[in-house]
N, C-alpha and C. Protein backbone atom coordinates (compact mmCIF):
# COMPACT_ATOMS: atom_id res chain seq x y z
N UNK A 1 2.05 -15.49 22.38
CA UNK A 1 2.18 -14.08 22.74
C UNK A 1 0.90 -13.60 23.42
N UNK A 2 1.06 -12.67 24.30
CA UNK A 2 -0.08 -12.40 24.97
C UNK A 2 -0.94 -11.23 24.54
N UNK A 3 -2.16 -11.27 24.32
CA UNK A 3 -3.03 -10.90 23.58
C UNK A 3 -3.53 -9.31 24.45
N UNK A 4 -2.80 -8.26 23.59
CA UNK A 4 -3.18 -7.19 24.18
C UNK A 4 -4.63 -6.73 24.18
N UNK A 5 -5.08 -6.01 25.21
CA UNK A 5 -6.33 -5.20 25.50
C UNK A 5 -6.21 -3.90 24.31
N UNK A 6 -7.71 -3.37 23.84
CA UNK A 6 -8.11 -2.01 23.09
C UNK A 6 -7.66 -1.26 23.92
N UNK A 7 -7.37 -1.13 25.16
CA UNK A 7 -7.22 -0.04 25.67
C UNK A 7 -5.33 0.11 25.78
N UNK A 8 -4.99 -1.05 25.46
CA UNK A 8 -3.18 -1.08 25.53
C UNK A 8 -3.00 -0.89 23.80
N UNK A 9 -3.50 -1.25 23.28
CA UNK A 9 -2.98 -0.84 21.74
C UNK A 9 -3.43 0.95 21.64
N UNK A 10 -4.33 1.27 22.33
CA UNK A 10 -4.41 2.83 22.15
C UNK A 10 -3.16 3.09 22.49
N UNK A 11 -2.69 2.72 23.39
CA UNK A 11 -1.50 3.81 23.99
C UNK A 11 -0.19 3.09 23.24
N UNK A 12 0.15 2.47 22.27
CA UNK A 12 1.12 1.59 21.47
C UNK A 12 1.73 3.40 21.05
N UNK A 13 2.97 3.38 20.94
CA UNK A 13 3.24 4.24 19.78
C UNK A 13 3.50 3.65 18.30
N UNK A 14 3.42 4.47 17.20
CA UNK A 14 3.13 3.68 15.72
C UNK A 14 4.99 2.47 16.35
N UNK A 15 6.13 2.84 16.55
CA UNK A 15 7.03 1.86 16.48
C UNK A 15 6.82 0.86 17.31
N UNK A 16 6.17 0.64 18.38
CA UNK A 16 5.71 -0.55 19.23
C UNK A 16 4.32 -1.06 18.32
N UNK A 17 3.57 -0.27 17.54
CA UNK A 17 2.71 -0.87 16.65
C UNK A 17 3.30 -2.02 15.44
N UNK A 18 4.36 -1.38 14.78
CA UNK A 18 5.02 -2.19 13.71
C UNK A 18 5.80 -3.06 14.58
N UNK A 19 6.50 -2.59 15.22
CA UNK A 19 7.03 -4.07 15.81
C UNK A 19 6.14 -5.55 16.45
N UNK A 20 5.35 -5.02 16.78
CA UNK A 20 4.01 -6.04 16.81
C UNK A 20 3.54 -6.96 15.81
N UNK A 21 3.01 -6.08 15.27
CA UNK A 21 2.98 -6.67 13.36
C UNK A 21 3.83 -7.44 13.26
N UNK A 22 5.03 -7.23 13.26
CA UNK A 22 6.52 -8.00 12.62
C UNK A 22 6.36 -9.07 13.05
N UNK A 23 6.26 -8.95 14.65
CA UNK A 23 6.09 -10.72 15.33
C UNK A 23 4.96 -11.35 14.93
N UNK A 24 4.23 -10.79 14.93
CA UNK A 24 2.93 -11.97 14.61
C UNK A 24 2.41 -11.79 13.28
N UNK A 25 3.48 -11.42 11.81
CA UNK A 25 3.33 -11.32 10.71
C UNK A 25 4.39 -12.60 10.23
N UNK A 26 3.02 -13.47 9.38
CA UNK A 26 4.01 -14.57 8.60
C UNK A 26 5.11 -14.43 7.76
N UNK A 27 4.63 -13.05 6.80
CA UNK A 27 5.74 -12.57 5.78
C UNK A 27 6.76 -11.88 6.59
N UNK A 28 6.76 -11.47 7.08
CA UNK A 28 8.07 -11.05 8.02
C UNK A 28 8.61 -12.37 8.09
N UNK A 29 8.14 -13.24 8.81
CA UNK A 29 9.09 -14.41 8.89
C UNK A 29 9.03 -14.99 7.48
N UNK A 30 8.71 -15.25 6.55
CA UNK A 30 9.00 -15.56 5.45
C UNK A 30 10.47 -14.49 4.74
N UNK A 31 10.29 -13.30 4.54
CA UNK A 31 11.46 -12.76 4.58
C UNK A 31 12.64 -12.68 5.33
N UNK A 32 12.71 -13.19 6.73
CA UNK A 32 13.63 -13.25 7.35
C UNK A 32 14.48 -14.46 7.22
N UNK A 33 13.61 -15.70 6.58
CA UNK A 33 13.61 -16.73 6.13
C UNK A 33 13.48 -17.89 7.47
N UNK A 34 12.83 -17.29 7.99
CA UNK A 34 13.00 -18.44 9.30
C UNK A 34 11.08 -19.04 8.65
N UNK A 35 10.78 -18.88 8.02
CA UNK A 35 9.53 -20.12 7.12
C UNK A 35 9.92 -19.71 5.83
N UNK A 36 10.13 -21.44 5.43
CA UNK A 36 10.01 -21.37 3.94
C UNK A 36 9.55 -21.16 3.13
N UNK A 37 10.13 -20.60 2.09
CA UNK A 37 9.40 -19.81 0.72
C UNK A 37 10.07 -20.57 -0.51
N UNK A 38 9.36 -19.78 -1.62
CA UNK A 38 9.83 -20.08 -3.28
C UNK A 38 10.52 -18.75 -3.29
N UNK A 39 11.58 -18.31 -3.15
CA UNK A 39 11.64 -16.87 -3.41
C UNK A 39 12.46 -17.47 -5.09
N UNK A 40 12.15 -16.11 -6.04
CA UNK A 40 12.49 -16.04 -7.46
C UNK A 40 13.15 -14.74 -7.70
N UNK A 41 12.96 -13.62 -6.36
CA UNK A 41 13.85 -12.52 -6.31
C UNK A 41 14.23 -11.71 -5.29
N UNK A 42 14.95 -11.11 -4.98
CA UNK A 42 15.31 -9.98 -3.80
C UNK A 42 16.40 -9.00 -4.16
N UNK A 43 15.63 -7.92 -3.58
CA UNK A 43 17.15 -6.92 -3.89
C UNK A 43 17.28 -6.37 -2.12
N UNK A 44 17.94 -5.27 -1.98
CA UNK A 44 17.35 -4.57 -0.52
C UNK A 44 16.35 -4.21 0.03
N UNK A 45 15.29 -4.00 -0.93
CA UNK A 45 14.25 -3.83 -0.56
C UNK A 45 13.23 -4.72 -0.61
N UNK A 46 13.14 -5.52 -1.49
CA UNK A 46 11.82 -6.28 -1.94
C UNK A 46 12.61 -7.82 -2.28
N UNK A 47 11.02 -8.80 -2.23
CA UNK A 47 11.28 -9.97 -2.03
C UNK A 47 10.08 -10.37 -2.86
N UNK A 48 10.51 -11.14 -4.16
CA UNK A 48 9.13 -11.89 -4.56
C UNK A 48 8.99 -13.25 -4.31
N UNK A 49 8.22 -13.90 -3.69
CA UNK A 49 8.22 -15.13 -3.94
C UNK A 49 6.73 -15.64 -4.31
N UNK A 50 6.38 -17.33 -4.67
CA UNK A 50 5.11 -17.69 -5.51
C UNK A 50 3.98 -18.10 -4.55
N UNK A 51 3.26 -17.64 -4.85
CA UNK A 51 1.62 -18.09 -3.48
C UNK A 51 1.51 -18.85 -3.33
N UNK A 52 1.47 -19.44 -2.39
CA UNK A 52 1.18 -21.05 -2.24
C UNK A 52 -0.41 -21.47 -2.44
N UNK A 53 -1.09 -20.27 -2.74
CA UNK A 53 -2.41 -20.22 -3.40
C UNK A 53 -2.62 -19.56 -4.37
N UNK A 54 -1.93 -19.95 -5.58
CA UNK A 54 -2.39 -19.45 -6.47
C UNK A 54 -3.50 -18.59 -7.58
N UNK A 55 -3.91 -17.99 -7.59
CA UNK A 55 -5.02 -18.03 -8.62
C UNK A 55 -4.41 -17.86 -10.13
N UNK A 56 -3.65 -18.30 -10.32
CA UNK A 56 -3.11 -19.08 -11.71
C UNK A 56 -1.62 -19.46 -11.44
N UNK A 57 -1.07 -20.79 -12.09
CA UNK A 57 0.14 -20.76 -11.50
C UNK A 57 1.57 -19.80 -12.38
N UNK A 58 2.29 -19.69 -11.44
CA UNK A 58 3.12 -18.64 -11.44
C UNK A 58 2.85 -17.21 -10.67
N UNK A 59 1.45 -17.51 -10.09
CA UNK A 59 1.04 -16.13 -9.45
C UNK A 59 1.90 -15.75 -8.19
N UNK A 60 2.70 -14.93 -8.10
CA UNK A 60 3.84 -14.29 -7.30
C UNK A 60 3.29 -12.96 -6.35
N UNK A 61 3.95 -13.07 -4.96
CA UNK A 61 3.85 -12.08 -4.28
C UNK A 61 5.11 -11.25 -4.31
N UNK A 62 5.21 -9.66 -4.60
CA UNK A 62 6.09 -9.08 -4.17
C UNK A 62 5.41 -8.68 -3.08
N UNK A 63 6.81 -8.54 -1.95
CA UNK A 63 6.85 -7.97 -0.48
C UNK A 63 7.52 -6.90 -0.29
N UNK A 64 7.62 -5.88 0.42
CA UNK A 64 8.67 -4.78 0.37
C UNK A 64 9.32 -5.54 1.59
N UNK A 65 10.35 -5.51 1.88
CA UNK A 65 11.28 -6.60 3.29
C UNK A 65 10.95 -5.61 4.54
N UNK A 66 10.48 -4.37 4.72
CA UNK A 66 10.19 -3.55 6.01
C UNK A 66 8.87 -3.81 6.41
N UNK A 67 8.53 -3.85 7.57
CA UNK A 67 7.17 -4.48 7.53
C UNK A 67 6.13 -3.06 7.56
N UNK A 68 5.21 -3.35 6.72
CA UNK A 68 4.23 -1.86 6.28
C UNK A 68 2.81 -2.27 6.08
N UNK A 69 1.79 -2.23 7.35
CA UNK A 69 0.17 -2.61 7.35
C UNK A 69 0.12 -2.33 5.96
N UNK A 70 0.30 -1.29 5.56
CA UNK A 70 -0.69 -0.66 4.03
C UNK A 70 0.33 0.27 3.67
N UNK A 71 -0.19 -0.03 2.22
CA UNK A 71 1.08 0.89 1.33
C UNK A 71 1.36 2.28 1.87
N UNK A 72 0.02 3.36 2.20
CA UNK A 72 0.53 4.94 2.40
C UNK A 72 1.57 4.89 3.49
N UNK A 73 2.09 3.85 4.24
CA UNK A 73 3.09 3.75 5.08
C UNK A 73 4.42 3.72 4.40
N UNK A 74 4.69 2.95 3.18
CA UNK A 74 5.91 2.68 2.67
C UNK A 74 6.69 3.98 1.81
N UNK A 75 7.93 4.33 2.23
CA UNK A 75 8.64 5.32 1.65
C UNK A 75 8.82 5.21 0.23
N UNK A 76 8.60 6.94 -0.72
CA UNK A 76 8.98 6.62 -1.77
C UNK A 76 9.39 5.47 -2.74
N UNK A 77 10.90 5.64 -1.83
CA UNK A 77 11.83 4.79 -2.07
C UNK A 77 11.81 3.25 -2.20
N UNK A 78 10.95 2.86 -1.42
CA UNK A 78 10.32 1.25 -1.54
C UNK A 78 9.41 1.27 -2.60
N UNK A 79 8.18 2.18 -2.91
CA UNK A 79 7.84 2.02 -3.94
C UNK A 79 7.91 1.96 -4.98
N UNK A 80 9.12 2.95 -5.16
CA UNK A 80 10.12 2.99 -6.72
C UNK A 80 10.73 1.54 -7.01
N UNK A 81 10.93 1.07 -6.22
CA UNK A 81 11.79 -0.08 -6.04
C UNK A 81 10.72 -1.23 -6.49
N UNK A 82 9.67 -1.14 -5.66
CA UNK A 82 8.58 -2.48 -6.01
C UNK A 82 7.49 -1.78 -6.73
N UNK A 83 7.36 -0.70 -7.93
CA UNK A 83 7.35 -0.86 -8.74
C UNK A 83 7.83 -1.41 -10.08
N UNK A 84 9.67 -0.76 -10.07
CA UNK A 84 10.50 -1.54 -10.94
C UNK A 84 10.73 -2.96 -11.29
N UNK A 85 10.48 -3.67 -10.17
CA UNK A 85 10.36 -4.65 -9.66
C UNK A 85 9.03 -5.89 -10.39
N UNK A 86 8.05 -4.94 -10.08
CA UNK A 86 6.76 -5.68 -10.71
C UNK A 86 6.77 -5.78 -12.34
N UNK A 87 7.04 -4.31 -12.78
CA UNK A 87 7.63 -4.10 -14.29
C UNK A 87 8.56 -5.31 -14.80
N UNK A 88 9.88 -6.15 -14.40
CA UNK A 88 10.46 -6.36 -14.76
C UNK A 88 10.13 -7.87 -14.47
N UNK A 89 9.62 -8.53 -13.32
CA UNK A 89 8.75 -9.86 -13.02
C UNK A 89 7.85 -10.11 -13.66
N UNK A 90 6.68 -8.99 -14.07
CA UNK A 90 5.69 -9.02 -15.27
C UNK A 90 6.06 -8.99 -16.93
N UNK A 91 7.36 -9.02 -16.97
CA UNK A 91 8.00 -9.11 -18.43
C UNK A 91 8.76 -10.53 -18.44
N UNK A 92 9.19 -10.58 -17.32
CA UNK A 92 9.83 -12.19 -17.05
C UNK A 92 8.05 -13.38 -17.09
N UNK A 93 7.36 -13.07 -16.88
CA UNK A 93 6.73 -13.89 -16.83
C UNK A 93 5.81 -13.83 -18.24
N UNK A 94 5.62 -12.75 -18.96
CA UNK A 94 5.03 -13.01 -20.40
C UNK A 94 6.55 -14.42 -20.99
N UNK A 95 7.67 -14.27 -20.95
CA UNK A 95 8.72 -14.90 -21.79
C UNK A 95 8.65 -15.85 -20.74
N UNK A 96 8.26 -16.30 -19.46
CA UNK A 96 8.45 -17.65 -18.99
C UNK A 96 7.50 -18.42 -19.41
N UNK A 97 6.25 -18.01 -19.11
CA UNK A 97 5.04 -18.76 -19.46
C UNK A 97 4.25 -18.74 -20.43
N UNK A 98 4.60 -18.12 -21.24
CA UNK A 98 3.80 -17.39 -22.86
C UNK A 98 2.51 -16.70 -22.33
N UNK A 99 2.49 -15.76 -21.49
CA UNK A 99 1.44 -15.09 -20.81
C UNK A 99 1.13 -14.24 -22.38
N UNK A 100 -0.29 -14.29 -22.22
CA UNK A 100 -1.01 -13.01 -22.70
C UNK A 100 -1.05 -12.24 -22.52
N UNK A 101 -1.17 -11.74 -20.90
CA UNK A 101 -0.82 -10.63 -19.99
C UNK A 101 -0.69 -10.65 -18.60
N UNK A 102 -0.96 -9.69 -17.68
CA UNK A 102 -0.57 -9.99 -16.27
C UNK A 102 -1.53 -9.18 -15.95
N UNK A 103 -1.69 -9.64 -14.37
CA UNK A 103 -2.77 -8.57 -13.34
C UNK A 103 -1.52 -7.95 -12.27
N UNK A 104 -1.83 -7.12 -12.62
CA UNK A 104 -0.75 -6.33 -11.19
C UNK A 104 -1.70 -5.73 -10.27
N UNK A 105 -1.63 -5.67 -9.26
CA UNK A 105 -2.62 -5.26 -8.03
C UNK A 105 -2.25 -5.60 -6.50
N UNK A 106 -2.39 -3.78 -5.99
CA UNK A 106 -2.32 -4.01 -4.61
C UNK A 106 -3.46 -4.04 -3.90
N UNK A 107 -3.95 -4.68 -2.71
CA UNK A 107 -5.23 -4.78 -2.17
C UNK A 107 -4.49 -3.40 -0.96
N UNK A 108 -5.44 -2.23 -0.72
CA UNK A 108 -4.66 -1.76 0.40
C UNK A 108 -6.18 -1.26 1.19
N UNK A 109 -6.16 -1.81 2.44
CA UNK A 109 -7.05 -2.27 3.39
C UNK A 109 -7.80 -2.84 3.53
N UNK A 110 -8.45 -3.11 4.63
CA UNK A 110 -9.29 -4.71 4.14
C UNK A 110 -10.65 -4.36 3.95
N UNK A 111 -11.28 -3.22 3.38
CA UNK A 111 -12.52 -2.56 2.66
C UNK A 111 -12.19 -3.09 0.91
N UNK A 112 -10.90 -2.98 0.82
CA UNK A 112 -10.34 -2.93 -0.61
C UNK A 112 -10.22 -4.51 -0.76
N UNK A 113 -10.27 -5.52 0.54
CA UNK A 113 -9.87 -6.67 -0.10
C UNK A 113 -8.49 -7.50 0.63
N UNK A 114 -7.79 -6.55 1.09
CA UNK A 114 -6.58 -7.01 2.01
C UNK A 114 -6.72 -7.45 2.98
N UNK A 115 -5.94 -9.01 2.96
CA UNK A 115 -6.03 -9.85 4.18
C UNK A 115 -5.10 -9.78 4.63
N UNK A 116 -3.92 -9.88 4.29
CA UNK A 116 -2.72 -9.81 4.81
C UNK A 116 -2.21 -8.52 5.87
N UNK A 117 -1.93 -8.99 6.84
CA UNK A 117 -1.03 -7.51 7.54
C UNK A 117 -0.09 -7.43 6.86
N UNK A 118 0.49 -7.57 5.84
CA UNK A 118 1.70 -7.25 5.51
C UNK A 118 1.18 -6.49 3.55
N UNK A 119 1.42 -5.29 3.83
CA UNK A 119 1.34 -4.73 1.95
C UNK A 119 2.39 -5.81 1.53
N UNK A 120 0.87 -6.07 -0.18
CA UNK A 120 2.57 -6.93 -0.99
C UNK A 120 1.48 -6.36 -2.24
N UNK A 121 1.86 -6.70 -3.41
CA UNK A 121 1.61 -6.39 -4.62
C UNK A 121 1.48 -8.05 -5.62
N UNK A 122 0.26 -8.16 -5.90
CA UNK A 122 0.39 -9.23 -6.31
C UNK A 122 0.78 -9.37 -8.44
N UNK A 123 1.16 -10.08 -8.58
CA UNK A 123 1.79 -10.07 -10.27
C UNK A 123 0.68 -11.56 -10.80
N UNK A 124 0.20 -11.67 -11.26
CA UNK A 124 -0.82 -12.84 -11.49
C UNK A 124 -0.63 -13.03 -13.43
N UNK A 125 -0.16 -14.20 -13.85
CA UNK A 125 0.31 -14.55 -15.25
C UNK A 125 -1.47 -14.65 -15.94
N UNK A 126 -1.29 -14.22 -17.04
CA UNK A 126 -2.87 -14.50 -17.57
C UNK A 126 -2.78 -14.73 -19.14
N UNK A 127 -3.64 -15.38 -19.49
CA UNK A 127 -4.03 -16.03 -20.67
C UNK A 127 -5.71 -16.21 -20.92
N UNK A 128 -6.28 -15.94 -22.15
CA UNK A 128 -7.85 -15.92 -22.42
C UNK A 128 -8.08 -17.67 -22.20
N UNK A 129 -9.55 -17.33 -21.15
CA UNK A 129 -10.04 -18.64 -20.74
C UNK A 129 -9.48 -19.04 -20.05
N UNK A 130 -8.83 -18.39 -18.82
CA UNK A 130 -8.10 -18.97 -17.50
C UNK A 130 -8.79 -19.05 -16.69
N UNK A 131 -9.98 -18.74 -16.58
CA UNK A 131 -11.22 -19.24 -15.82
C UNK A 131 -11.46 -17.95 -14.62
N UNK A 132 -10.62 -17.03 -14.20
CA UNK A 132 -10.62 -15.28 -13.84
C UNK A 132 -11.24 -14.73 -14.11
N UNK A 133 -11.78 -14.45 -13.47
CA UNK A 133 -13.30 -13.63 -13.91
C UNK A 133 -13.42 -12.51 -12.28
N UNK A 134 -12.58 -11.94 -11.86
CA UNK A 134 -12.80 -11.59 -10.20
C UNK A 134 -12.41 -9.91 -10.75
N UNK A 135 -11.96 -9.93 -11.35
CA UNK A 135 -10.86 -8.50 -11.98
C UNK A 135 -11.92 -7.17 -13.05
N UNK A 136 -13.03 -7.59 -13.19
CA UNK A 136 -13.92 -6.98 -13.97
C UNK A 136 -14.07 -6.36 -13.01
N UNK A 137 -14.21 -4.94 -13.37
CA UNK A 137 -14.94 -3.37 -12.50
C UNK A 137 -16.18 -3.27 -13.21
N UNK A 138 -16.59 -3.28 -12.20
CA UNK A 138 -18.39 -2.59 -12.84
C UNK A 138 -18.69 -1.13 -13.23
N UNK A 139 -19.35 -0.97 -14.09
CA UNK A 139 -19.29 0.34 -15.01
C UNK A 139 -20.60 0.94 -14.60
N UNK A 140 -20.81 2.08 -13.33
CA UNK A 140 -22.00 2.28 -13.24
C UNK A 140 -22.27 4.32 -13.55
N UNK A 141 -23.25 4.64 -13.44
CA UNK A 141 -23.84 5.60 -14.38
C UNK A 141 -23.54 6.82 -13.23
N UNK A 142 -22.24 8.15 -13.78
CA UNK A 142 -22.19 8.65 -12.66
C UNK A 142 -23.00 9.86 -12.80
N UNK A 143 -23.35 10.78 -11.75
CA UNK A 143 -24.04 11.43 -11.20
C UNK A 143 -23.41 13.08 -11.25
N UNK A 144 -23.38 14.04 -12.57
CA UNK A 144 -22.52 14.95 -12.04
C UNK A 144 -22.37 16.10 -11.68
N UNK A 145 -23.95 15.97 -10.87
CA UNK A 145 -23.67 17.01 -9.47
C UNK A 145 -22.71 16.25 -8.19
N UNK A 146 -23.15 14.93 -7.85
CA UNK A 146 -22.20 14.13 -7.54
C UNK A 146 -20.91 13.98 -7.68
N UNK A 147 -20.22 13.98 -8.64
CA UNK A 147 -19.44 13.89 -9.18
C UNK A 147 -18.46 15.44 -9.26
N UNK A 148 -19.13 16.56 -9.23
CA UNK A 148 -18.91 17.49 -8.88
C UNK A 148 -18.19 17.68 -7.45
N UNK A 149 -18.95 16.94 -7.05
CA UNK A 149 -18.90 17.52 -5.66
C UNK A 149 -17.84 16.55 -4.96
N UNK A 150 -17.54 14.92 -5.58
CA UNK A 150 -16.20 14.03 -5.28
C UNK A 150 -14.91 14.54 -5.18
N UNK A 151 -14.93 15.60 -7.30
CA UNK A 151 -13.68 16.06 -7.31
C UNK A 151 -13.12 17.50 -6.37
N UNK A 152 -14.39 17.84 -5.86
CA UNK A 152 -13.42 19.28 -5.07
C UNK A 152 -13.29 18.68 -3.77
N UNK A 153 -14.19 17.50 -2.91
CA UNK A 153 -13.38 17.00 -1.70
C UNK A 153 -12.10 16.27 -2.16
N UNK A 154 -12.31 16.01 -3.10
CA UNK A 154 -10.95 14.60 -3.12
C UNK A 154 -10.23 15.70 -3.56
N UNK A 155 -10.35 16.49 -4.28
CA UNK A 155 -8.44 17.68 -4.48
C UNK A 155 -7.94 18.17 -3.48
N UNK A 156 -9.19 18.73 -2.64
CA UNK A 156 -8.56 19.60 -1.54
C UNK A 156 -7.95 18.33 -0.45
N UNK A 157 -8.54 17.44 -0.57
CA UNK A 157 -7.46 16.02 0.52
C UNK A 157 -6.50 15.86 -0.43
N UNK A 158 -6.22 15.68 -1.64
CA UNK A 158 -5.15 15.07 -2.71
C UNK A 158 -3.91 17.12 -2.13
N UNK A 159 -4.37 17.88 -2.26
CA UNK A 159 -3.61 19.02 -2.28
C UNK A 159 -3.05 19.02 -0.45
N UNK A 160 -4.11 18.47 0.16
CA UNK A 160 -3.60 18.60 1.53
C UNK A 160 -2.36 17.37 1.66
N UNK A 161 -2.48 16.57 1.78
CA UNK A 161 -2.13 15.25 1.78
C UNK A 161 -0.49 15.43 1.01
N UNK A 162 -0.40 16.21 -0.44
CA UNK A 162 0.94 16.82 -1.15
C UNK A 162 1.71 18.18 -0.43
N UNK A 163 0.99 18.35 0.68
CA UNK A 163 1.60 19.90 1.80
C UNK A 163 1.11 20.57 0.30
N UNK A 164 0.26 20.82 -0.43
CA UNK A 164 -0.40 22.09 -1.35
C UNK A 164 -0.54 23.35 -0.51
N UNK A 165 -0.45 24.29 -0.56
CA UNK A 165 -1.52 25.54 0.54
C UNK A 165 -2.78 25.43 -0.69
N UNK A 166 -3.74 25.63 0.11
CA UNK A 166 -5.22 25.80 -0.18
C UNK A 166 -5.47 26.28 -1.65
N UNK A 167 -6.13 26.65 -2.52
CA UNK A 167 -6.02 27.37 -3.40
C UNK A 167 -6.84 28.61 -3.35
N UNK A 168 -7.47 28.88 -2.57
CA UNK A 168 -7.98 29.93 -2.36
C UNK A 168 -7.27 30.87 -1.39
N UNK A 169 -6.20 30.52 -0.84
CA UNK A 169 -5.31 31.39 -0.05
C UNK A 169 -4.31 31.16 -0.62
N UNK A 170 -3.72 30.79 -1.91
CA UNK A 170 -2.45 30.57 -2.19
C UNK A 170 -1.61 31.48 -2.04
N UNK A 171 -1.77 32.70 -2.93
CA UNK A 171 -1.34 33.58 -3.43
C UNK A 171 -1.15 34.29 -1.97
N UNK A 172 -1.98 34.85 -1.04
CA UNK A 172 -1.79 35.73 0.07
C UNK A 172 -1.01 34.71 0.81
N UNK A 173 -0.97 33.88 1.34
CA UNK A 173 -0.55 32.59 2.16
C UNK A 173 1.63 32.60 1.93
N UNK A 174 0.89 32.41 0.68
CA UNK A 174 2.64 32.45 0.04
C UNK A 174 3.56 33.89 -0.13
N UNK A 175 2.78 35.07 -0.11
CA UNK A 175 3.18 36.07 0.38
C UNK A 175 3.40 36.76 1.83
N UNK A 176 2.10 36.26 2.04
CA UNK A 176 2.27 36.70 3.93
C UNK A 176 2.64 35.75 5.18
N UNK A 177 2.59 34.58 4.61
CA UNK A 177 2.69 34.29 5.94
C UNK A 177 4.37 33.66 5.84
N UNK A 178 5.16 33.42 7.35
CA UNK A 178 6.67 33.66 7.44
C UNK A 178 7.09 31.89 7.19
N UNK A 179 7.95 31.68 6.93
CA UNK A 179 8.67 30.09 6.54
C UNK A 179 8.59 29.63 7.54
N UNK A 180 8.61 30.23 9.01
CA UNK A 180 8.26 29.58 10.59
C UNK A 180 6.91 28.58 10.46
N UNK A 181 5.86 29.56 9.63
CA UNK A 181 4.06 28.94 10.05
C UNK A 181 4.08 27.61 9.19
N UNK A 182 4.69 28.25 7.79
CA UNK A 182 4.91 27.40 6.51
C UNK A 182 5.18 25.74 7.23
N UNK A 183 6.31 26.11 8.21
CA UNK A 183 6.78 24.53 8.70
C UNK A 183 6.13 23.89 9.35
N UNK A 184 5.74 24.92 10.72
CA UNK A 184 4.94 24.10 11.49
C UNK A 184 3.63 23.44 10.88
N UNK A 185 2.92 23.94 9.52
CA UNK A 185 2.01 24.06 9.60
C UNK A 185 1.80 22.35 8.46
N UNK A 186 3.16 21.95 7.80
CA UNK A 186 3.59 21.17 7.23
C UNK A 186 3.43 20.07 8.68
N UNK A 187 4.55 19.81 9.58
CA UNK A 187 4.52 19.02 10.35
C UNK A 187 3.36 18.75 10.68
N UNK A 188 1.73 19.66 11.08
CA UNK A 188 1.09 19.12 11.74
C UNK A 188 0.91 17.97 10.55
N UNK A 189 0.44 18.36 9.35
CA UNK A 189 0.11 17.69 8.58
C UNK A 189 0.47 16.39 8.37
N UNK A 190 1.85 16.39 8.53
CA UNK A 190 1.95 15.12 8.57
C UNK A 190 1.98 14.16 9.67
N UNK A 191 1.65 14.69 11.27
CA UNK A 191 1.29 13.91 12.02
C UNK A 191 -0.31 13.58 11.84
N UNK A 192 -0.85 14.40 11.15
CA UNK A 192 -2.08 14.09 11.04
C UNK A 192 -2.57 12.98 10.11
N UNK A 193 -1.53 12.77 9.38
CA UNK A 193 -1.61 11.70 8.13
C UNK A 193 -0.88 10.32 8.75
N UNK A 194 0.04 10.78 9.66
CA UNK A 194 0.60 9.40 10.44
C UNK A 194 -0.34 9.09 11.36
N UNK A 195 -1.28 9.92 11.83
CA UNK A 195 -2.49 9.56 12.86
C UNK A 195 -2.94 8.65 12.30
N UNK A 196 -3.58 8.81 10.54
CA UNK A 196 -4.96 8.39 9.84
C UNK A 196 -3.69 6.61 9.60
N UNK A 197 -2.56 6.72 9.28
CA UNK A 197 -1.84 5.70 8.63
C UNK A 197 -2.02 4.52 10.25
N UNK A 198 -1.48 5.23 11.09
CA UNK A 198 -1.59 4.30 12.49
C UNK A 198 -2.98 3.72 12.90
N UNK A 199 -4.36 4.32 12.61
CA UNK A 199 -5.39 3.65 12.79
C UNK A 199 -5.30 2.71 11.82
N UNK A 200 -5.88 2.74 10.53
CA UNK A 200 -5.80 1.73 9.52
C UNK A 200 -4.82 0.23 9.84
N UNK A 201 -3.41 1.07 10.46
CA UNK A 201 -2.44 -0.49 10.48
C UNK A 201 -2.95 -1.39 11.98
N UNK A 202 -4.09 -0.71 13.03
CA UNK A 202 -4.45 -1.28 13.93
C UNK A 202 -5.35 -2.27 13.62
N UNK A 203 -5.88 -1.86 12.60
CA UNK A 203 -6.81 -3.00 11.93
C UNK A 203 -6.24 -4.32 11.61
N UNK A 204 -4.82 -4.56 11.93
CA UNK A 204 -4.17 -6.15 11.90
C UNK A 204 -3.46 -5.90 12.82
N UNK A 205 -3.72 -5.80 13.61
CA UNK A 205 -2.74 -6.11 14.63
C UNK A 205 -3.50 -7.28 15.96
């Protein structure tokens, strides 16, 4: 396939972006089944099958079957799904393997760890003295003027990000202004969040 220019992926729209992905994404073709897999489940949405690199065996990838750079792309609806999903593979695998417990974990971008263009959710079987040691968070000493100051940027993005109105204009906002502004003012939002979702998925392409 011929290797597009920075200046031709700018002008991609996000559906010529994912369709890109798709072709030159292995798990796409692993779900389509044109490369072989272990698959152990599928419903309409999701597909688990076992890593061919394990970091313990039985360690399983769920896939959602639509192709999605990073999770904030995937609908509700897929997530409900490959949540249930992980729940019920992570209970199958304490009674397959006499697990102690499981690691469930999504890597979502590749700051976080994600190599794959394709979101999957990994299910990893565990037992004490499996030699895993990658999963420890470091416990460091927080700061809370710092810390102060995390939780009112991160609400007002967590409130923007949920269509919230502001909280300091709630009350007038929700009285005065007409269900016309209310909408538009929703839509930008969420092109603005499909903006931030379409850079991130350029990062594999």
């Amino acid at each position: 396939m011929q290797q597009l220019t920075e200046e031709q992926l700018r002008q991609l729209s996000p559906e010529q972006i994912t369709e890109l992905q798709k072709q030159q994404c292995i798990f796409c073709h692993l779900i389509s089944g044109k490369v072989a897999s272990k698959k152990i489940y599928e419903n309409d949405a999701v597909m688990a099958i076992l890593d061919i690199n394990p970091a313990n065996p039985g360690h399983v990838l769920l896939l959602p079957k639509e192709h999605y750079a990073v999770m904030p792309q995937m609908p509700d609806s897929v997530i409900q799904k490959l949540a249930v999903a992980a729940k019920k593979i992570s209970h199958a695998m304490l009674r397959a393997f006499k697990a102690e417990g499981t690691n469930i974990f999504l890597a979502n971008g590749v700051a976080a760890g994600q190599k794959a263009q394709h979101s999957m959710m990994h299910l990893i079987p565990r037992k004490e003295g499996d030699g895993i040691t990658a999963f420890s968070i470091p416990k460091k000493e927080a700061d809370e003027k710092e810390t102060e100051s995390l939780k009112a940027t991160l609400k007002k993005s967590v409130a923007k990000v949920f269509g919230a109105p502001e909280e300091r204009n709630e009350g007038k906002e929700r009285k005065d202004r007409p269900e016309e502004k209310e909408t538009e003012e929703n839509e930008e939002k969420k092109e603005e969040n499909t903006k931030d979702l379409d850079a991130i998925a350029k990062l594999f392409t």
